[in-house]
N, C-alpha and C. Protein backbone atom coordinates (compact mmCIF):
# COMPACT_ATOMS: atom_id res chain seq x y z
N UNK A 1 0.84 -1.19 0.00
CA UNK A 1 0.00 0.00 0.00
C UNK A 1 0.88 1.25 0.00
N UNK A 2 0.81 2.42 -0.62
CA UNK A 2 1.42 3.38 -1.06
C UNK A 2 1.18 4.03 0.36
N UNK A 3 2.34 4.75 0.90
CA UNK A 3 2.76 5.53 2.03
C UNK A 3 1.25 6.74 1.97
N UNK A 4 0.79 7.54 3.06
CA UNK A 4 -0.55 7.63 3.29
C UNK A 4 0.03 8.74 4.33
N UNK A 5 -0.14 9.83 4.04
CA UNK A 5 0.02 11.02 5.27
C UNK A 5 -1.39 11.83 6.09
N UNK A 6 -1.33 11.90 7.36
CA UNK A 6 -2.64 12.47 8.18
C UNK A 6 -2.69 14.41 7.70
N UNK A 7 -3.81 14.55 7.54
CA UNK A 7 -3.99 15.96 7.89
C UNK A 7 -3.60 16.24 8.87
N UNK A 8 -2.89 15.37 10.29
CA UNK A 8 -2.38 16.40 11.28
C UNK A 8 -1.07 16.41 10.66
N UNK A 9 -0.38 14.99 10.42
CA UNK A 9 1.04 15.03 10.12
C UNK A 9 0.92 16.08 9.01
N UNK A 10 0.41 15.92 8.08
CA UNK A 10 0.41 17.53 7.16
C UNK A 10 0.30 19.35 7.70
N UNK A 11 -0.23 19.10 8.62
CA UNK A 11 -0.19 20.34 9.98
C UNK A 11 0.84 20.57 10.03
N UNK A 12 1.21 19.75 11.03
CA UNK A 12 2.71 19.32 11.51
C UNK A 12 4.14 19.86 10.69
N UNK A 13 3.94 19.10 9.08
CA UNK A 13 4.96 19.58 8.24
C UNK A 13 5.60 20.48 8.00
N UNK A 14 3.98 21.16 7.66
CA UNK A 14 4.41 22.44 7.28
C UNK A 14 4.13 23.31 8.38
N UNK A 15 3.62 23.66 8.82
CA UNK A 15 3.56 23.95 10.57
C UNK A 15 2.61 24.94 10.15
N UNK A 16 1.06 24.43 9.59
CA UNK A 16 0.57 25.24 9.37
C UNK A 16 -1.05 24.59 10.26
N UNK A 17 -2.13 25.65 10.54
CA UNK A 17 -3.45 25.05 11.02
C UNK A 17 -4.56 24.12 10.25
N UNK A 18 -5.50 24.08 10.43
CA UNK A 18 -6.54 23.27 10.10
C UNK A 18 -6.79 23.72 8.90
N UNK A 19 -7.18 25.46 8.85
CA UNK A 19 -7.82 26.04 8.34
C UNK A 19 -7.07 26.50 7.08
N UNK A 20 -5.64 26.52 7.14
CA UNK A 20 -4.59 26.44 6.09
C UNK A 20 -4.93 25.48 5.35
N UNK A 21 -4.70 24.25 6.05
CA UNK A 21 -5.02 23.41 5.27
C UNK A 21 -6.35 23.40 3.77
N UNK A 22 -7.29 23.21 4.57
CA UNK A 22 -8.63 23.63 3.90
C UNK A 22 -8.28 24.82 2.88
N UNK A 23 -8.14 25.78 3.01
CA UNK A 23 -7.71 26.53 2.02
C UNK A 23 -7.27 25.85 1.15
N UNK A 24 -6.41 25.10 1.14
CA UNK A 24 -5.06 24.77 0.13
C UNK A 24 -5.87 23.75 -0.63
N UNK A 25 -6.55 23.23 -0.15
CA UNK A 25 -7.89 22.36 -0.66
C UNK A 25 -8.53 22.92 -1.59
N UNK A 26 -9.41 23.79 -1.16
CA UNK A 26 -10.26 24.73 -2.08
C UNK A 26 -9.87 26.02 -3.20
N UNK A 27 -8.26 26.53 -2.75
CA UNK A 27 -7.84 27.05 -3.87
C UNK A 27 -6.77 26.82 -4.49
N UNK A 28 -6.15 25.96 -4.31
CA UNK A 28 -4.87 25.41 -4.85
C UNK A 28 -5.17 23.38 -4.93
N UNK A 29 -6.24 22.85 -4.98
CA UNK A 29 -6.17 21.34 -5.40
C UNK A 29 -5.82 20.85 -4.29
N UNK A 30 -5.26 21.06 -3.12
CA UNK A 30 -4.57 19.67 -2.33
C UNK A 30 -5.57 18.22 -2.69
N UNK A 31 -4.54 17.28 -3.00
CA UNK A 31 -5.55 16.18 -3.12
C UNK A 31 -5.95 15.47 -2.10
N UNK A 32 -6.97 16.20 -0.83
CA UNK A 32 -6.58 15.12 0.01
C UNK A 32 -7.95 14.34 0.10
N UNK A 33 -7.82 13.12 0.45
CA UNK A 33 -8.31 11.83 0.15
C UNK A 33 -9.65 12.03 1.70
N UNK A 34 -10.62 12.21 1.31
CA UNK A 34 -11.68 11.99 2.90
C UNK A 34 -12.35 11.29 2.76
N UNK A 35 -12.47 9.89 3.62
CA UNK A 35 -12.63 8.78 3.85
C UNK A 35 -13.80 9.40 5.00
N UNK A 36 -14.03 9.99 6.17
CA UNK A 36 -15.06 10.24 7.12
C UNK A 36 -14.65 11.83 7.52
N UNK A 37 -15.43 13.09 7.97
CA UNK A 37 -15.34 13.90 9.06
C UNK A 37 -13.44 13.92 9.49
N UNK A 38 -13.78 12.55 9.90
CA UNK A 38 -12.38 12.71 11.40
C UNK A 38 -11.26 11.53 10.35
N UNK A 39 -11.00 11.45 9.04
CA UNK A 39 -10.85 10.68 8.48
C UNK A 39 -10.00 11.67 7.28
N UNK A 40 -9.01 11.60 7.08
CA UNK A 40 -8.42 12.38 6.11
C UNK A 40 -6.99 12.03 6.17
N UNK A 41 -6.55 11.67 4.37
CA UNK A 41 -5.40 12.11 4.37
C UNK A 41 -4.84 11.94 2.97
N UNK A 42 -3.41 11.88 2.53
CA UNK A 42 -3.04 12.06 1.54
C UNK A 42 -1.72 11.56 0.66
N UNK A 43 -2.31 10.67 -0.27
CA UNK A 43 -0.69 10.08 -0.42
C UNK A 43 0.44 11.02 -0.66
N UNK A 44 1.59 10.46 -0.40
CA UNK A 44 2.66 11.06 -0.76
C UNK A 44 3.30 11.30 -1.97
N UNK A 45 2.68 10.88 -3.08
CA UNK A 45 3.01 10.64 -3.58
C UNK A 45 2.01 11.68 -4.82
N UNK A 46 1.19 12.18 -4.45
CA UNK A 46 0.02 13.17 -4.73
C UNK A 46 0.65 14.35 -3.98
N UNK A 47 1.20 14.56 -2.88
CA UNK A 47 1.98 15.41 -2.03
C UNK A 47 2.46 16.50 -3.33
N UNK A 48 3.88 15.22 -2.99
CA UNK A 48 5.08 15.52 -3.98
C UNK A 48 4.59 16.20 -5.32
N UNK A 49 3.86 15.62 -5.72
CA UNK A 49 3.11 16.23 -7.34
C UNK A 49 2.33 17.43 -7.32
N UNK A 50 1.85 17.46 -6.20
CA UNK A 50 1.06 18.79 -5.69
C UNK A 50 1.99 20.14 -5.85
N UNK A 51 3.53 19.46 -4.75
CA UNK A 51 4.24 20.89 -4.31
C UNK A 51 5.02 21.22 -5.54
N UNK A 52 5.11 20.06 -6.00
CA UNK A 52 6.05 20.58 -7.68
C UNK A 52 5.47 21.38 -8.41
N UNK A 53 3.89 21.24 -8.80
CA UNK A 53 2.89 21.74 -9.75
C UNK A 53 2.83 23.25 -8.81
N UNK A 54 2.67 23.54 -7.56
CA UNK A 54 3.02 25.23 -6.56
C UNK A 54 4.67 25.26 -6.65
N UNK A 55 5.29 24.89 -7.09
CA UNK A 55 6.69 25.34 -7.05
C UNK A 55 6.79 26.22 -8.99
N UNK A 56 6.18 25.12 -9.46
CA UNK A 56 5.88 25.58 -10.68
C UNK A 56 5.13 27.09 -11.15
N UNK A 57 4.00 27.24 -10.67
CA UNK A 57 3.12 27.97 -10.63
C UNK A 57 3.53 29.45 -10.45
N UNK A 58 4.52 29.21 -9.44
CA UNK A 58 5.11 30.06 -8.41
C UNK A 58 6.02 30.46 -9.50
N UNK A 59 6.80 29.98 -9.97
CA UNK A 59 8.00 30.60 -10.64
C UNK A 59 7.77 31.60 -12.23
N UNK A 60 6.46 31.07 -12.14
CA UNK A 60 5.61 31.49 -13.49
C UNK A 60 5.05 33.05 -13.37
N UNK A 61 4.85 33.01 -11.85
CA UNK A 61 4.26 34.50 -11.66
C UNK A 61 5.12 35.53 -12.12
């Protein structure tokens, strides 16, 4: 099974809140995977592809 990261450990990472999070959801794609409410998270591997595609984005501005 492909490595699987928590919305807290994603908190955590980047040392950012809940509500960061969610954002990053709704205006930038995060792909994250919700299985229930209290149930969330996100491969790594979708991560990685995520921050490349905002590293990208970013350099474009």
């Amino acid at each position: 099974m492909e490595e699987r990261i928590t919305k807290q450990q994603l908190m955590k990472m980047y040392n950012v809140n809940r509500t960061t999070i969610e954002e990053w959801r709704r205006r930038f794609d995060l792909p994250i995977i919700e299985i229930s409410s209290h149930k969330k998270y996100i491969r790594k591997t979708d991560l990685l592809e995520w921050e490349n595609q905002m590293k990208q984005n970013h350099t474009l501005v």
